[in-house]
N, C-alpha and C. Protein backbone atom coordinates (compact mmCIF):
# COMPACT_ATOMS: atom_id res chain seq x y z
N UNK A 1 -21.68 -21.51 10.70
CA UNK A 1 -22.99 -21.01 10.40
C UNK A 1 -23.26 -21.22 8.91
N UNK A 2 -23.93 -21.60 8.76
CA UNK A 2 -24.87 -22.30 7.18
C UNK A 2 -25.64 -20.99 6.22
N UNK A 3 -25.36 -20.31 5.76
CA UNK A 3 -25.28 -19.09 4.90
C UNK A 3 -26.95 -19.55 3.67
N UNK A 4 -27.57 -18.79 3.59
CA UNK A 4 -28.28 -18.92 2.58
C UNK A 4 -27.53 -18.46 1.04
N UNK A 5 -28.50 -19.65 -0.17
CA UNK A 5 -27.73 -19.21 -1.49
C UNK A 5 -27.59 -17.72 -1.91
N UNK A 6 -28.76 -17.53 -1.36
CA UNK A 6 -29.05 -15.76 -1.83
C UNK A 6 -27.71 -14.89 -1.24
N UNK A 7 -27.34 -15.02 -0.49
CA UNK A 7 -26.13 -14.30 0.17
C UNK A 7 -25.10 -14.66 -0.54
N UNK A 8 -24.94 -15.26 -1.12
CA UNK A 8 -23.76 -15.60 -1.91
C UNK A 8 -23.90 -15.29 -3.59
N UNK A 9 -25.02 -15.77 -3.86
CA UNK A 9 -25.36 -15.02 -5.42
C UNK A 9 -25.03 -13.86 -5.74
N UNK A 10 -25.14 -13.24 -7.52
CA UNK A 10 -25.10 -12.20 -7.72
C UNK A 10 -26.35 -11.11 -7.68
N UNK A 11 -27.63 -12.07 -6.99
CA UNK A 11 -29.29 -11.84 -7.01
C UNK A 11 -29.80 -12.66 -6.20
N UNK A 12 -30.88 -11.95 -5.39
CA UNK A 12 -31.18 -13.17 -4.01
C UNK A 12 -32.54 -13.26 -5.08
N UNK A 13 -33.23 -14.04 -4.14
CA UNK A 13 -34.21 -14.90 -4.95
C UNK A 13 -35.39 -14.47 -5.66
N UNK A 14 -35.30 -12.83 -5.38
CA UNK A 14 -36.50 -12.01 -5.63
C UNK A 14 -35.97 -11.22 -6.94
N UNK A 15 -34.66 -11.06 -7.26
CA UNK A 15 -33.94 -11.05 -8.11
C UNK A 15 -33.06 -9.29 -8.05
N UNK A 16 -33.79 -8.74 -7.18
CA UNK A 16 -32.57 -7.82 -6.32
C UNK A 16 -30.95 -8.01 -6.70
N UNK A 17 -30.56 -7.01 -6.63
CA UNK A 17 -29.16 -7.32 -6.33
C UNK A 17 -28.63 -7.64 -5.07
N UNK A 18 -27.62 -8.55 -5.04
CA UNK A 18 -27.31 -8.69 -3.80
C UNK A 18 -25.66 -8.37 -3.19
N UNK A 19 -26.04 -7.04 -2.22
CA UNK A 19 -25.32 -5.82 -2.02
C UNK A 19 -23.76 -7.11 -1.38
N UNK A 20 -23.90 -8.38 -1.34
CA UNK A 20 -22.40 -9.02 -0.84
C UNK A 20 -21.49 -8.57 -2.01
N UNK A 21 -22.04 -8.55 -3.70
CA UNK A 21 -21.37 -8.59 -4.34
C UNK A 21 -21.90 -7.24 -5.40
N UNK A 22 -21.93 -6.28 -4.72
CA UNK A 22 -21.77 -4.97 -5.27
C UNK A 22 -20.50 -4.98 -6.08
N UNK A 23 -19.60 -4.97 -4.91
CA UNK A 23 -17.88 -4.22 -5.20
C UNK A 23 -17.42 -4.56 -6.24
N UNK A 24 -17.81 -6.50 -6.71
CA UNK A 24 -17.56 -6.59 -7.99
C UNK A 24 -17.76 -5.73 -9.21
N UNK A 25 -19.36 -5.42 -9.07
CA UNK A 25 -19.76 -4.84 -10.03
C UNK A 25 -19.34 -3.33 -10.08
N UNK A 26 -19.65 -2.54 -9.06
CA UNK A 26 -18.81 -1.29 -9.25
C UNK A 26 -17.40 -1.49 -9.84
N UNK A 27 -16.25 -2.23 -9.45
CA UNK A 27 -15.15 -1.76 -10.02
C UNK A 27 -14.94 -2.72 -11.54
N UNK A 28 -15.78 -3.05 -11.77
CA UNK A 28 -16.38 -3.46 -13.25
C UNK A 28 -16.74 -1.89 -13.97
N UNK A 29 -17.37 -1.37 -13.46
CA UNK A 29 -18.28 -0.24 -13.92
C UNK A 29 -17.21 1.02 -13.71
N UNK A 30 -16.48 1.16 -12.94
CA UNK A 30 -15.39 1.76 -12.87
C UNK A 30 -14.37 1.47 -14.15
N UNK A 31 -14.10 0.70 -14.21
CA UNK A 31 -12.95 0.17 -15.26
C UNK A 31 -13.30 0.00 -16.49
N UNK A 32 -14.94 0.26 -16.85
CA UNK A 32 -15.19 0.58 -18.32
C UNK A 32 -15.75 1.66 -18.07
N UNK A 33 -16.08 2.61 -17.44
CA UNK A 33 -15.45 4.05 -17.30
C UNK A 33 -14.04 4.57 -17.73
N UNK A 34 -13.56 4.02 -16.93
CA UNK A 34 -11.97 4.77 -17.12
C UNK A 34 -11.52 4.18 -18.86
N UNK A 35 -12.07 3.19 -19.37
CA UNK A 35 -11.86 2.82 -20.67
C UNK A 35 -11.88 3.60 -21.78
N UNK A 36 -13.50 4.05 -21.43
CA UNK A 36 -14.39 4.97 -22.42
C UNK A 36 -13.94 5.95 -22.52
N UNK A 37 -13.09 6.69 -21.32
CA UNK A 37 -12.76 7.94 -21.30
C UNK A 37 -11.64 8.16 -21.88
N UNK A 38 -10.57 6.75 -21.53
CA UNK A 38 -9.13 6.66 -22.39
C UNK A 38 -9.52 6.77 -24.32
N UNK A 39 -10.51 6.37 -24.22
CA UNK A 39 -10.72 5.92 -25.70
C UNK A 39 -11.59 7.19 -26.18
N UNK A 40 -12.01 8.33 -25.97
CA UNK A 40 -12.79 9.21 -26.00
C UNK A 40 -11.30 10.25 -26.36
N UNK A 41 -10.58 10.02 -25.31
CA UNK A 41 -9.32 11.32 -25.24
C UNK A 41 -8.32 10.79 -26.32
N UNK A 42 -8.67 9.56 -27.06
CA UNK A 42 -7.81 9.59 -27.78
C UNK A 42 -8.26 10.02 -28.95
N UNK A 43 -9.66 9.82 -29.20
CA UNK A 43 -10.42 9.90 -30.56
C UNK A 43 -10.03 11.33 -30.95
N UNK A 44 -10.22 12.39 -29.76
CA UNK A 44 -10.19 13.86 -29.58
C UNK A 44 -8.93 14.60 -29.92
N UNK A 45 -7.56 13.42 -29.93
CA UNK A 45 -6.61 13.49 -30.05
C UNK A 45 -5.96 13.80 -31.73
N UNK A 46 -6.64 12.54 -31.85
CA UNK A 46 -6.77 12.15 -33.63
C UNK A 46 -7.45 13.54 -34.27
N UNK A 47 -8.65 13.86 -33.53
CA UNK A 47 -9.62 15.09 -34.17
C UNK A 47 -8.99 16.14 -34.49
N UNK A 48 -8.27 16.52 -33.53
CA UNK A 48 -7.49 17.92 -33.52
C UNK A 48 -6.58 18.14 -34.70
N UNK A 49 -5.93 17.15 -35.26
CA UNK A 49 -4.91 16.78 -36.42
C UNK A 49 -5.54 16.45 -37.80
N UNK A 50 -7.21 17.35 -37.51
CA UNK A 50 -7.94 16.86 -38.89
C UNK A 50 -7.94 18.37 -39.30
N UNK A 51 -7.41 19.02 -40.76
CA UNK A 51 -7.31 20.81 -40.99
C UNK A 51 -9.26 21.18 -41.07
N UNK A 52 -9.73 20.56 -40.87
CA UNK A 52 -10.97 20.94 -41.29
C UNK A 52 -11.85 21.16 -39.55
N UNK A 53 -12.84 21.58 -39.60
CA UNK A 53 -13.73 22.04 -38.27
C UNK A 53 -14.40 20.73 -38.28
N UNK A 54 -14.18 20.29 -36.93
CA UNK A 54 -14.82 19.32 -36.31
C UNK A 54 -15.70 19.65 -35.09
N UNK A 55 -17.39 19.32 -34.95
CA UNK A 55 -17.82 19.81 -33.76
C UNK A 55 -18.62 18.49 -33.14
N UNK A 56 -18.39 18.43 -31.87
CA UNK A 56 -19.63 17.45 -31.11
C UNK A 56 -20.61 18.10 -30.04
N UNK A 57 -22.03 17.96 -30.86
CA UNK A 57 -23.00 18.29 -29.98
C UNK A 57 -23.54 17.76 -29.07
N UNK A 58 -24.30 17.62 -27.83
CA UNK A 58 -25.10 17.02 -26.79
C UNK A 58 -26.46 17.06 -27.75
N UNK A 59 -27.65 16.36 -27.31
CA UNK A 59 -29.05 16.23 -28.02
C UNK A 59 -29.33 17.46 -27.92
N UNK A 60 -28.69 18.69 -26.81
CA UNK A 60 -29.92 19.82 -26.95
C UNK A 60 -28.94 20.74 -27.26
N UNK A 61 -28.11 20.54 -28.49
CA UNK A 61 -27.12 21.85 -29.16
C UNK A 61 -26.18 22.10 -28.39
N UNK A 62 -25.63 21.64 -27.65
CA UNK A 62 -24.74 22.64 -26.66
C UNK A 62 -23.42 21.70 -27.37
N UNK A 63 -22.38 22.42 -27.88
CA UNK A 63 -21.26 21.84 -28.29
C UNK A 63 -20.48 21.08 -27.10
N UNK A 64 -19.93 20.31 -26.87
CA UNK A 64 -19.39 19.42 -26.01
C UNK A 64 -18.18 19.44 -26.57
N UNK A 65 -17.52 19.50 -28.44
CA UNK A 65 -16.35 19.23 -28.20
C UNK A 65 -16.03 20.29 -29.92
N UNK A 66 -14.72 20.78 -29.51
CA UNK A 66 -14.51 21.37 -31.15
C UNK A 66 -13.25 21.12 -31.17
N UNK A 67 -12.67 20.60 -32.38
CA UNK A 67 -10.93 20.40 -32.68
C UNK A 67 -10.40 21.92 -32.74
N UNK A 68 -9.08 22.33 -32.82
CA UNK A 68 -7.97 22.92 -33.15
C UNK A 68 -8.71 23.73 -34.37
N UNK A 69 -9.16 22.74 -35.43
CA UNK A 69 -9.66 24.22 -36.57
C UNK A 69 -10.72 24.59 -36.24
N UNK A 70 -11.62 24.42 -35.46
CA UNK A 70 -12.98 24.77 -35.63
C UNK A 70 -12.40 26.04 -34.66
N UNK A 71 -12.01 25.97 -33.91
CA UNK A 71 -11.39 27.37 -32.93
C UNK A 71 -10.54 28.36 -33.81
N UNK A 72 -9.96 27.83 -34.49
CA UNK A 72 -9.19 28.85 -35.46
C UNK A 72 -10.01 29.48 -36.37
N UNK A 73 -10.87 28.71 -37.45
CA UNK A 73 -12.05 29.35 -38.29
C UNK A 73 -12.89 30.26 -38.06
N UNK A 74 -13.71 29.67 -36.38
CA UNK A 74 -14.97 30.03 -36.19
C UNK A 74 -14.25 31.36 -35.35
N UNK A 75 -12.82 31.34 -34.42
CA UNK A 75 -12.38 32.60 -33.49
C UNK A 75 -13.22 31.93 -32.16
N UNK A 76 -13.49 31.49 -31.91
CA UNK A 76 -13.93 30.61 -30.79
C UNK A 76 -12.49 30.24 -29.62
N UNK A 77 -12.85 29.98 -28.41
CA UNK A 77 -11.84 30.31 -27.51
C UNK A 77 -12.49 28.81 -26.76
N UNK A 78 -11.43 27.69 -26.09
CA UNK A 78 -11.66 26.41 -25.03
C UNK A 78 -12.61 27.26 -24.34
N UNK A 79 -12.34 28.24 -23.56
CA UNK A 79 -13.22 28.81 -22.48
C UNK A 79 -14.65 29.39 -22.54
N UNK A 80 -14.57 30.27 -24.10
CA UNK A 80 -15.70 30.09 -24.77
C UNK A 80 -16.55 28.50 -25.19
N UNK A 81 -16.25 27.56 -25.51
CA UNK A 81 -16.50 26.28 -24.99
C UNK A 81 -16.81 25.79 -23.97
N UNK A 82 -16.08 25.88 -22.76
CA UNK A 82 -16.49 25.57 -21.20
C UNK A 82 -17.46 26.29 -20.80
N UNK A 83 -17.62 27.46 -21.43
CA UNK A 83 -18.80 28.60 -21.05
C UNK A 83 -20.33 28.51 -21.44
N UNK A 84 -19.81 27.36 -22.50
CA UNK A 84 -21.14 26.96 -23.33
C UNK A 84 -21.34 27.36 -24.74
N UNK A 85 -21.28 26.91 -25.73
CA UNK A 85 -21.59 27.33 -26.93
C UNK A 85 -22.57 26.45 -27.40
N UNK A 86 -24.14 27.17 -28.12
CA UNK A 86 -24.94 26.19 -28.63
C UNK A 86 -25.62 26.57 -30.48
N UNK A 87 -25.20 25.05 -30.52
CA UNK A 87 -25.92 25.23 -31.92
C UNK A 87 -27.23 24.73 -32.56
N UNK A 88 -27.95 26.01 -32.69
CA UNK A 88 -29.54 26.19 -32.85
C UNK A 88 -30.10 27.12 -34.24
């Protein structure tokens, strides 16, 4: 059976994606995921070993990340963190 190009492309002719070759792209998209995150946990790693308060905010204040001193200075608790802390 004689297959059209579009079925085989990474885009049929309308320029869609074409779902034969999803899987590529997901575990593309997967694997610079799992990158970002290796490279995120390490940065966080480095952070913690800085004596000074380190904080990372989201755009709308909500702290996302504080090193080792900023918990010691501020008396701030991980869970107090997971719970939400925002700076406004």
């Amino acid at each position: 059976m004689k297959r059209r190009k579009s079925e085989w492309s990474s885009k049929t002719s309308k320029g869609a994606l074409n779902p034969c070759n999803q899987g590529n792209n997901i575990s593309k998209s997967i694997s610079q995921e799992k990158d970002k995150i290796s490279r995120k946990q390490s940065l966080n790693e480095v952070l913690d070993t800085i004596p000074e308060p380190v904080f990372e905010c989201d755009v709308s204040g909500k702290v996302i990340f504080a090193n080792q001193a900023a918990f010691l200075k501020f008396g701030y608790t991980v869970k107090d963190l997971e719970q939400g802390l925002d700076i406004q």
